[in-house]
Protein backbone atom coordinates (compact mmCIF):
# COMPACT_ATOMS: atom_id res chain seq x y z
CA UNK A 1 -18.08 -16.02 29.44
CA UNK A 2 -14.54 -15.68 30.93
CA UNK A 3 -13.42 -12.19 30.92
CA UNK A 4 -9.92 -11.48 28.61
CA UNK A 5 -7.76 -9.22 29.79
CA UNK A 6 -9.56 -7.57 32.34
CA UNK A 7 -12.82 -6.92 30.28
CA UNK A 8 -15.90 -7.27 31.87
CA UNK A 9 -19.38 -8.50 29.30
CA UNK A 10 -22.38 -6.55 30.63
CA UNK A 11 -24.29 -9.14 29.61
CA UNK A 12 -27.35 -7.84 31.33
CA UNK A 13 -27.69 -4.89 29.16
CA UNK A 14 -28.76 -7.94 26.55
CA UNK A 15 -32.74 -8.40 25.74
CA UNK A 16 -33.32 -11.95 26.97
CA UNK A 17 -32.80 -13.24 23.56
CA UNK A 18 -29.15 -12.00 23.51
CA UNK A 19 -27.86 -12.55 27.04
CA UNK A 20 -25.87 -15.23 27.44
CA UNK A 21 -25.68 -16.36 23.63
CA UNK A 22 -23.58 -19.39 24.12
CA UNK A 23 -23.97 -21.12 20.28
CA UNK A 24 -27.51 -22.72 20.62
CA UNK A 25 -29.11 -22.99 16.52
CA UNK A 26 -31.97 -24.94 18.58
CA UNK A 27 -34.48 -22.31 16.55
CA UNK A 28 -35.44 -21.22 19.75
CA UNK A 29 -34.62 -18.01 19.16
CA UNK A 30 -36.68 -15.11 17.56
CA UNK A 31 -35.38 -14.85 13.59
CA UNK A 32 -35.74 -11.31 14.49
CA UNK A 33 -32.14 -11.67 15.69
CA UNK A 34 -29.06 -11.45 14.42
CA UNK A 35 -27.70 -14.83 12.45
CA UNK A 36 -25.05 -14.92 14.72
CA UNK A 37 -27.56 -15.13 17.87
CA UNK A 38 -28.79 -18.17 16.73
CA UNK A 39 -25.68 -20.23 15.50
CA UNK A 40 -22.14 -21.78 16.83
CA UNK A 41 -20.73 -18.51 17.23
CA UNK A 42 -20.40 -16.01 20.64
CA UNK A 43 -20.58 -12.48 19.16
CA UNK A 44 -19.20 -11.35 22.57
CA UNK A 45 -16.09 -13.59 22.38
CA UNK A 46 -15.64 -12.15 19.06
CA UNK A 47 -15.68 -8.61 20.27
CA UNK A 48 -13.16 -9.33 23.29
CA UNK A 49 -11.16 -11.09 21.21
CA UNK A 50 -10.40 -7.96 19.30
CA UNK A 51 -10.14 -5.73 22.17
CA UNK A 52 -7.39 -8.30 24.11
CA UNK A 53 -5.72 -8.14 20.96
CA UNK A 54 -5.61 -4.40 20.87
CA UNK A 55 -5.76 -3.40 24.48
CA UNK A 56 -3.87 -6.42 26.06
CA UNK A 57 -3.68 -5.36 29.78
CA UNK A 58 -6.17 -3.16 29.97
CA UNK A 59 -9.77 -2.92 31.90
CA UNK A 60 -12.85 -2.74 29.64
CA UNK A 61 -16.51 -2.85 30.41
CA UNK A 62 -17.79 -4.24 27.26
CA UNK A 63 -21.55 -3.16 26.47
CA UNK A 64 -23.90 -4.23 23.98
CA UNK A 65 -25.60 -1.31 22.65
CA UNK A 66 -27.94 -2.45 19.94
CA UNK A 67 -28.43 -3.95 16.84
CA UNK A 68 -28.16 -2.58 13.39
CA UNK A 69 -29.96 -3.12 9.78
CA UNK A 70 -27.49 -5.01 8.59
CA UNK A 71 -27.30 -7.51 11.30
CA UNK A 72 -23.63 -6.95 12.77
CA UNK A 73 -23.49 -6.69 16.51
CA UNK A 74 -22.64 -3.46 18.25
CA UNK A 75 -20.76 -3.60 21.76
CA UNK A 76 -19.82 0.11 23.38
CA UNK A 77 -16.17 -0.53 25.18
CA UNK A 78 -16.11 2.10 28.15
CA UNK A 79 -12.63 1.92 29.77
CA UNK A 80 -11.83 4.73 32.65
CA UNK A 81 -10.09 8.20 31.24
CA UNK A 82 -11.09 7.57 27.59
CA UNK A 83 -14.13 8.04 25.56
CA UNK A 84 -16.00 4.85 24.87
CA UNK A 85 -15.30 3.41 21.80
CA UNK A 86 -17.48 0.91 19.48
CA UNK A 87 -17.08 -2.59 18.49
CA UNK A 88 -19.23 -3.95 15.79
CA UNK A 89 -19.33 -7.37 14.94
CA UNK A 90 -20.87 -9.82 12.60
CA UNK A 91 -21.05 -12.96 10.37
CA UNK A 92 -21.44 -14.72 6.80
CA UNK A 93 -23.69 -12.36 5.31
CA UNK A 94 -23.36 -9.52 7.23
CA UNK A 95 -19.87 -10.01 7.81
CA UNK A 96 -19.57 -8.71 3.93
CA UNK A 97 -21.42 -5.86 4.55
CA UNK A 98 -19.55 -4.55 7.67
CA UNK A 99 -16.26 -4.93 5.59
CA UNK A 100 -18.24 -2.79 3.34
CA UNK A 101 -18.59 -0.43 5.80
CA UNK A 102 -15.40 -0.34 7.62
CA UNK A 103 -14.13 0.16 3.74
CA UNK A 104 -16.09 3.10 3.03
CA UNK A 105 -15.67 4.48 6.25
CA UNK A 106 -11.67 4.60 5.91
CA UNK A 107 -12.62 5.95 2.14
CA UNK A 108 -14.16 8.89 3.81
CA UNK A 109 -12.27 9.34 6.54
CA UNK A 110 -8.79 9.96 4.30
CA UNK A 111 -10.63 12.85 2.97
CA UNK A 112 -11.40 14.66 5.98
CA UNK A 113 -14.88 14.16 6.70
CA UNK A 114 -15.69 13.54 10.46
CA UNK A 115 -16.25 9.98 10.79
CA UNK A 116 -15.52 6.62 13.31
CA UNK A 117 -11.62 6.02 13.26
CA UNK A 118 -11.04 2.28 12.82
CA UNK A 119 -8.37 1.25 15.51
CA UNK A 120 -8.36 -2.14 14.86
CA UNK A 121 -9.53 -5.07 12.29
CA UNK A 122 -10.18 -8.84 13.36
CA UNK A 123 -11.01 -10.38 9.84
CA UNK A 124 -11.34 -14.44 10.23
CA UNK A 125 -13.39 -15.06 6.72
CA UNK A 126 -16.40 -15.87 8.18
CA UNK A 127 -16.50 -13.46 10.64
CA UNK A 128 -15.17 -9.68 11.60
CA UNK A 129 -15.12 -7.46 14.26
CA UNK A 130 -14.19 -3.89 13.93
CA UNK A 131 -12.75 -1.43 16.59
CA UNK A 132 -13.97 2.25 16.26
CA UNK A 133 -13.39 5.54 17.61
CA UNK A 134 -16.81 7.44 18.70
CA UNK A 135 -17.70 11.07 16.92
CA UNK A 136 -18.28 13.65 19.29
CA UNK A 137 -21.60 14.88 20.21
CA UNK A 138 -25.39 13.68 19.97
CA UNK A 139 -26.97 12.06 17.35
CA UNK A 140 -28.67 15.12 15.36
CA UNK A 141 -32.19 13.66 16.18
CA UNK A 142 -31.54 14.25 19.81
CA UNK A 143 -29.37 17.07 19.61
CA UNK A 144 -30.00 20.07 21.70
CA UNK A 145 -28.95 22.84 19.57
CA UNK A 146 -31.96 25.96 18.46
CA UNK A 147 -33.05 24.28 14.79
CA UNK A 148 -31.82 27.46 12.87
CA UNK A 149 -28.30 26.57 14.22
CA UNK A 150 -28.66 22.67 13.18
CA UNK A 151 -30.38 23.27 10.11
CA UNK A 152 -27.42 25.43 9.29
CA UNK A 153 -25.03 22.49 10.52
CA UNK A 154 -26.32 19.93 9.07
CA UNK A 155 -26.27 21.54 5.88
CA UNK A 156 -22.47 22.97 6.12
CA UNK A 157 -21.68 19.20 6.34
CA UNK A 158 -24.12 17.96 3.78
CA UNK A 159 -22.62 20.10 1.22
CA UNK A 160 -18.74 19.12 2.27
CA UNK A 161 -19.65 15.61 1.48
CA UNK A 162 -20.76 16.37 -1.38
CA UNK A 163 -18.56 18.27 -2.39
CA UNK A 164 -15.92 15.63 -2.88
CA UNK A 165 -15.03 14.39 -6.25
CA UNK A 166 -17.50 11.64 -7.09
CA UNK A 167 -15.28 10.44 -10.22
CA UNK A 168 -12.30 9.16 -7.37
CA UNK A 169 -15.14 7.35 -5.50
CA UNK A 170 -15.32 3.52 -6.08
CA UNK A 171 -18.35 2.66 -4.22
CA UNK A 172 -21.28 2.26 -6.73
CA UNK A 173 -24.68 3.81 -5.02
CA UNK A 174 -26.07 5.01 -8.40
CA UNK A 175 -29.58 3.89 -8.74
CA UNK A 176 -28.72 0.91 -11.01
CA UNK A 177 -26.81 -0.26 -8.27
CA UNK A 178 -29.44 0.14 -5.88
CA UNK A 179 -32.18 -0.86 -7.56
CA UNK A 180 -30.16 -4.28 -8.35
CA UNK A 181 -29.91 -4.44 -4.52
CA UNK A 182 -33.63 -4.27 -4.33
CA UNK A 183 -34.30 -6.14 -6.70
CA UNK A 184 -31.74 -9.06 -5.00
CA UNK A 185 -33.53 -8.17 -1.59
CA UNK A 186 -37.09 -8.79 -2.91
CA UNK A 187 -36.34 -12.02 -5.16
CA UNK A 188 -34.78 -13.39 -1.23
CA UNK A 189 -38.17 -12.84 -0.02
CA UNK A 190 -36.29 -10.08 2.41
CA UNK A 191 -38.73 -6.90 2.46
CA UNK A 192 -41.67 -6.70 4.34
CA UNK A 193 -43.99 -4.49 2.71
CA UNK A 194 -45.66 -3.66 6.61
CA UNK A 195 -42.45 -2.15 7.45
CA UNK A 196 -42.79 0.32 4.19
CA UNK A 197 -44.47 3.87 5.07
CA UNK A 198 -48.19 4.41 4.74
CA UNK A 199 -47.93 5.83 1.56
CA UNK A 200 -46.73 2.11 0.00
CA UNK A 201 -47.98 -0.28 2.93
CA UNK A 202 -50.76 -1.58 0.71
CA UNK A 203 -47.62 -1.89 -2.50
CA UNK A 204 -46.49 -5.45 -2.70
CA UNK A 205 -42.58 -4.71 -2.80
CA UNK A 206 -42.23 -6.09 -6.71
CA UNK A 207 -44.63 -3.83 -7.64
CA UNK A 208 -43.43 -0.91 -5.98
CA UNK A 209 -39.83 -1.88 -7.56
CA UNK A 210 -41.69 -1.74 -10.89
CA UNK A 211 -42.92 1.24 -10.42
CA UNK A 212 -39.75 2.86 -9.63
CA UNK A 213 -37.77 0.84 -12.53
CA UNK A 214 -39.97 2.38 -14.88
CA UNK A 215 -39.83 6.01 -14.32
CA UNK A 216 -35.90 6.22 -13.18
CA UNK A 217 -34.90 10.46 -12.78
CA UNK A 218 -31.74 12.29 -13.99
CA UNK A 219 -28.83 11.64 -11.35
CA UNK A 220 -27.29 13.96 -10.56
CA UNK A 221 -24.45 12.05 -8.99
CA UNK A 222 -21.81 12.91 -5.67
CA UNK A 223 -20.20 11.33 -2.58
CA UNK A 224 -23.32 11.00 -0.77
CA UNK A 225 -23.67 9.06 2.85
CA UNK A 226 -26.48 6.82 1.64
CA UNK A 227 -28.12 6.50 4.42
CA UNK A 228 -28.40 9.65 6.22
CA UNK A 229 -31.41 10.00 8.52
CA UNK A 230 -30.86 12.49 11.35
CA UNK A 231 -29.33 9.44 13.91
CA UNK A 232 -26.92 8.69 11.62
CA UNK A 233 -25.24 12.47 11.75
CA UNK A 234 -23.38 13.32 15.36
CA UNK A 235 -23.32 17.04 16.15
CA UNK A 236 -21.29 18.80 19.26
CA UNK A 237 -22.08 21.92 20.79
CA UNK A 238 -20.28 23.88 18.39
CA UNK A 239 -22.31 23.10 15.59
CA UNK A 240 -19.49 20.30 14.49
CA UNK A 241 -20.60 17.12 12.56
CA UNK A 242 -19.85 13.89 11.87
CA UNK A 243 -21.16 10.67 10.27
CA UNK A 244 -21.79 7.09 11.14
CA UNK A 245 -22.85 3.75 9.64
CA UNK A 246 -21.80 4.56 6.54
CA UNK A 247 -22.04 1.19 5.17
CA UNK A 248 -23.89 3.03 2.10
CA UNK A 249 -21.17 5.46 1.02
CA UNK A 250 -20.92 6.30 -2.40
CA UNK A 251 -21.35 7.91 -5.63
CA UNK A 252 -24.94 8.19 -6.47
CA UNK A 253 -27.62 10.71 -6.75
CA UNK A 254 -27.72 13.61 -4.46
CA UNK A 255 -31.74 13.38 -3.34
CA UNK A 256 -30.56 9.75 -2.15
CA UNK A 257 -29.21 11.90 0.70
CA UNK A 258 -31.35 15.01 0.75
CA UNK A 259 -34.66 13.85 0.17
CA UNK A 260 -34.30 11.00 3.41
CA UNK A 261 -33.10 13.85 5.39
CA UNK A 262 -35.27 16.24 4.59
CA UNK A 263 -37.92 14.25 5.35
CA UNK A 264 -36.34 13.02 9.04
CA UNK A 265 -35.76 17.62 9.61
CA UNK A 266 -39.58 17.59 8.69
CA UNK A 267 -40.40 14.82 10.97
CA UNK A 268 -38.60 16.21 13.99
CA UNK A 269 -38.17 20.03 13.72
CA UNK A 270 -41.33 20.71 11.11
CA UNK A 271 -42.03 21.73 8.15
CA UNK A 272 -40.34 25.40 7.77
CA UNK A 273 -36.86 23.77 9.00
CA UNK A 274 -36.85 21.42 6.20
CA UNK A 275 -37.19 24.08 3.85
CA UNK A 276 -34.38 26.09 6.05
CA UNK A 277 -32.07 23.41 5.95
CA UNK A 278 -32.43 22.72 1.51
CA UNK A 279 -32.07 26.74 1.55
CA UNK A 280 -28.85 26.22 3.47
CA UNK A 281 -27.78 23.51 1.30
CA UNK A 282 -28.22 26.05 -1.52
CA UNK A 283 -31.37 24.14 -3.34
CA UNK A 284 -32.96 26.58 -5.77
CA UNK A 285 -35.70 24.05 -6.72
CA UNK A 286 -36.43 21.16 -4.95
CA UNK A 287 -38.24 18.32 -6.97
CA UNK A 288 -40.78 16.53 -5.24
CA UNK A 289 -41.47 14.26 -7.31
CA UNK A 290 -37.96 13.10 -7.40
CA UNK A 291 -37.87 13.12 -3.64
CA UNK A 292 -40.70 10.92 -3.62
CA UNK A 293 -39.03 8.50 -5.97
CA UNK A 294 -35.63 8.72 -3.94
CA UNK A 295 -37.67 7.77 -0.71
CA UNK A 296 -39.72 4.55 -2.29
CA UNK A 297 -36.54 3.46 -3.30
CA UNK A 298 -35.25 3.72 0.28
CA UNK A 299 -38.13 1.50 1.20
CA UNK A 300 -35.59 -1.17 0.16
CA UNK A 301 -32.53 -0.18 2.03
């Protein structure tokens, strides 16, 4: 594609199926894609669009990184003496859920918790593209730091979310709203039940929806990050975190959070530094049986 003030598409950092997207909806390429991979739209042009309009003279590499769950585009823009920054793009569908996104992420950010800063906003109805500062440091599931120290970390900024009034939040993540989400995403014929952990992989998804419809627990509701695995928390050397896609923001029950994170410590730093880190988040008794449920429901999301 042309380059726009000075920015340069690495276009080879693509898969095949992504380089060179230039509007083919032949079907030729893999559904696995994005929507806007396969129609009359260049993500890229999209993306530099947005960063001529913010950054009119300057140089930019402009990277696509990867893809994300809810199907928007993500481009890293490296330009010489700053810290890369993100650009995250997307369409129809998904273009309603990035809004989402950017929205909650703004939410969060005027209450001082350590997340992207949005620099700039290219709304065109059908389509957006959102300019975003980075969070310093390494995604947690990477991250370098001695597990009592992250365990500890994680856990000083689990509880700070938290912490924040849930009654001023107005981003619904209770489990009625999720579970009409679900419900939405298994009526589309969206959830493939081989995706779901072992535990469910034989569940068809109504049925595990059933399940979980039937035997809803007490919330116990906060500002939670909705979907907080251990890539979606950055932490720096100092022990300093912040948060990313937060397109699931909200008020809703506090296992929505611990229970997927707990599980992800478990995973990656075993057993005794999940119980360290819901110690640290000052969990007296930890319901497994609700974790369980909070997890299935995840299945979902």
């Amino acid at each position: 594609m042309p380059a726009q003030a000075g920015i340069q598409f690495l276009a080879e950092a693509w898969p095949p199926a992504f380089a060179g997207v230039s509007g083919d909806d032949s079907g030729s390429r893999d559904d696995r894609y994005p929507l806007w991979c396969r129609m009359n739209i260049s993500a890229e042009a999209l993306a530099c669009d947005l960063l001529t309009r913010h950054d009119s003279a300057a140089a930019i590499a402009l990277e696509p990184v990867t893809t994300g769950m809810s199907g928007a585009g993500v481009f890293r823009a490296i330009q010489k003496g700053q810290a890369p920054r993100y650009v995250k793009v997307a369409v129809d569908a998904a273009a309603i859920a990035l809004r989402d996104e950017i929205a909650r992420t703004q939410w969060l950010g005027a209450r001082g918790i350590a997340v992207p800063a949005v620099l700039a906003i290219d709304d065109r109805a059908a389509s957006v593209a959102v300019l975003m500062t980075t969070v310093a440091g390494a995604p947690a599931d990477v991250s370098a730091l001695a597990t009592p120290r992250l365990i500890v970390a994680l856990a000083r900024a689990v509880n700070a979310l938290h912490a924040l009034p849930a009654a001023d939040c107005p981003f619904d993540e209770t489990l009625d709203a999720r579970l009409a989400r679900a419900q939405a995403a298994v009526d589309a014929g969206a959830i493939d039940p081989a995706e779901f952990e072992p535990r469910n992989r034989n569940t068809a998804p109504a049925e595990l929806l059933r399940r979980l419809r039937a035997a809803p627990p007490h919330e116990d509701v906060v500002v939670l990050h909705g979907d907080l695995t251990l890539g979606n928390i950055i932490v720096d050397d100092s022990g300093a975190c912040g948060f990313i896609d937060c397109g699931n923001a909200g008020r809703g029950d506090r296992y929505t959070d611990l229970a997927l994170l707990q599980a992800d410590i478990v995973a990656h730093r075993g057993p005794q530094a999940g119980a360290g880190f819901l110690a640290a988040c000052g969990v007296s008794h930890w319901d497994a049986a609700k974790a369980r449920h909070f997890l299935d429901l995840y299945e979902f999301f």
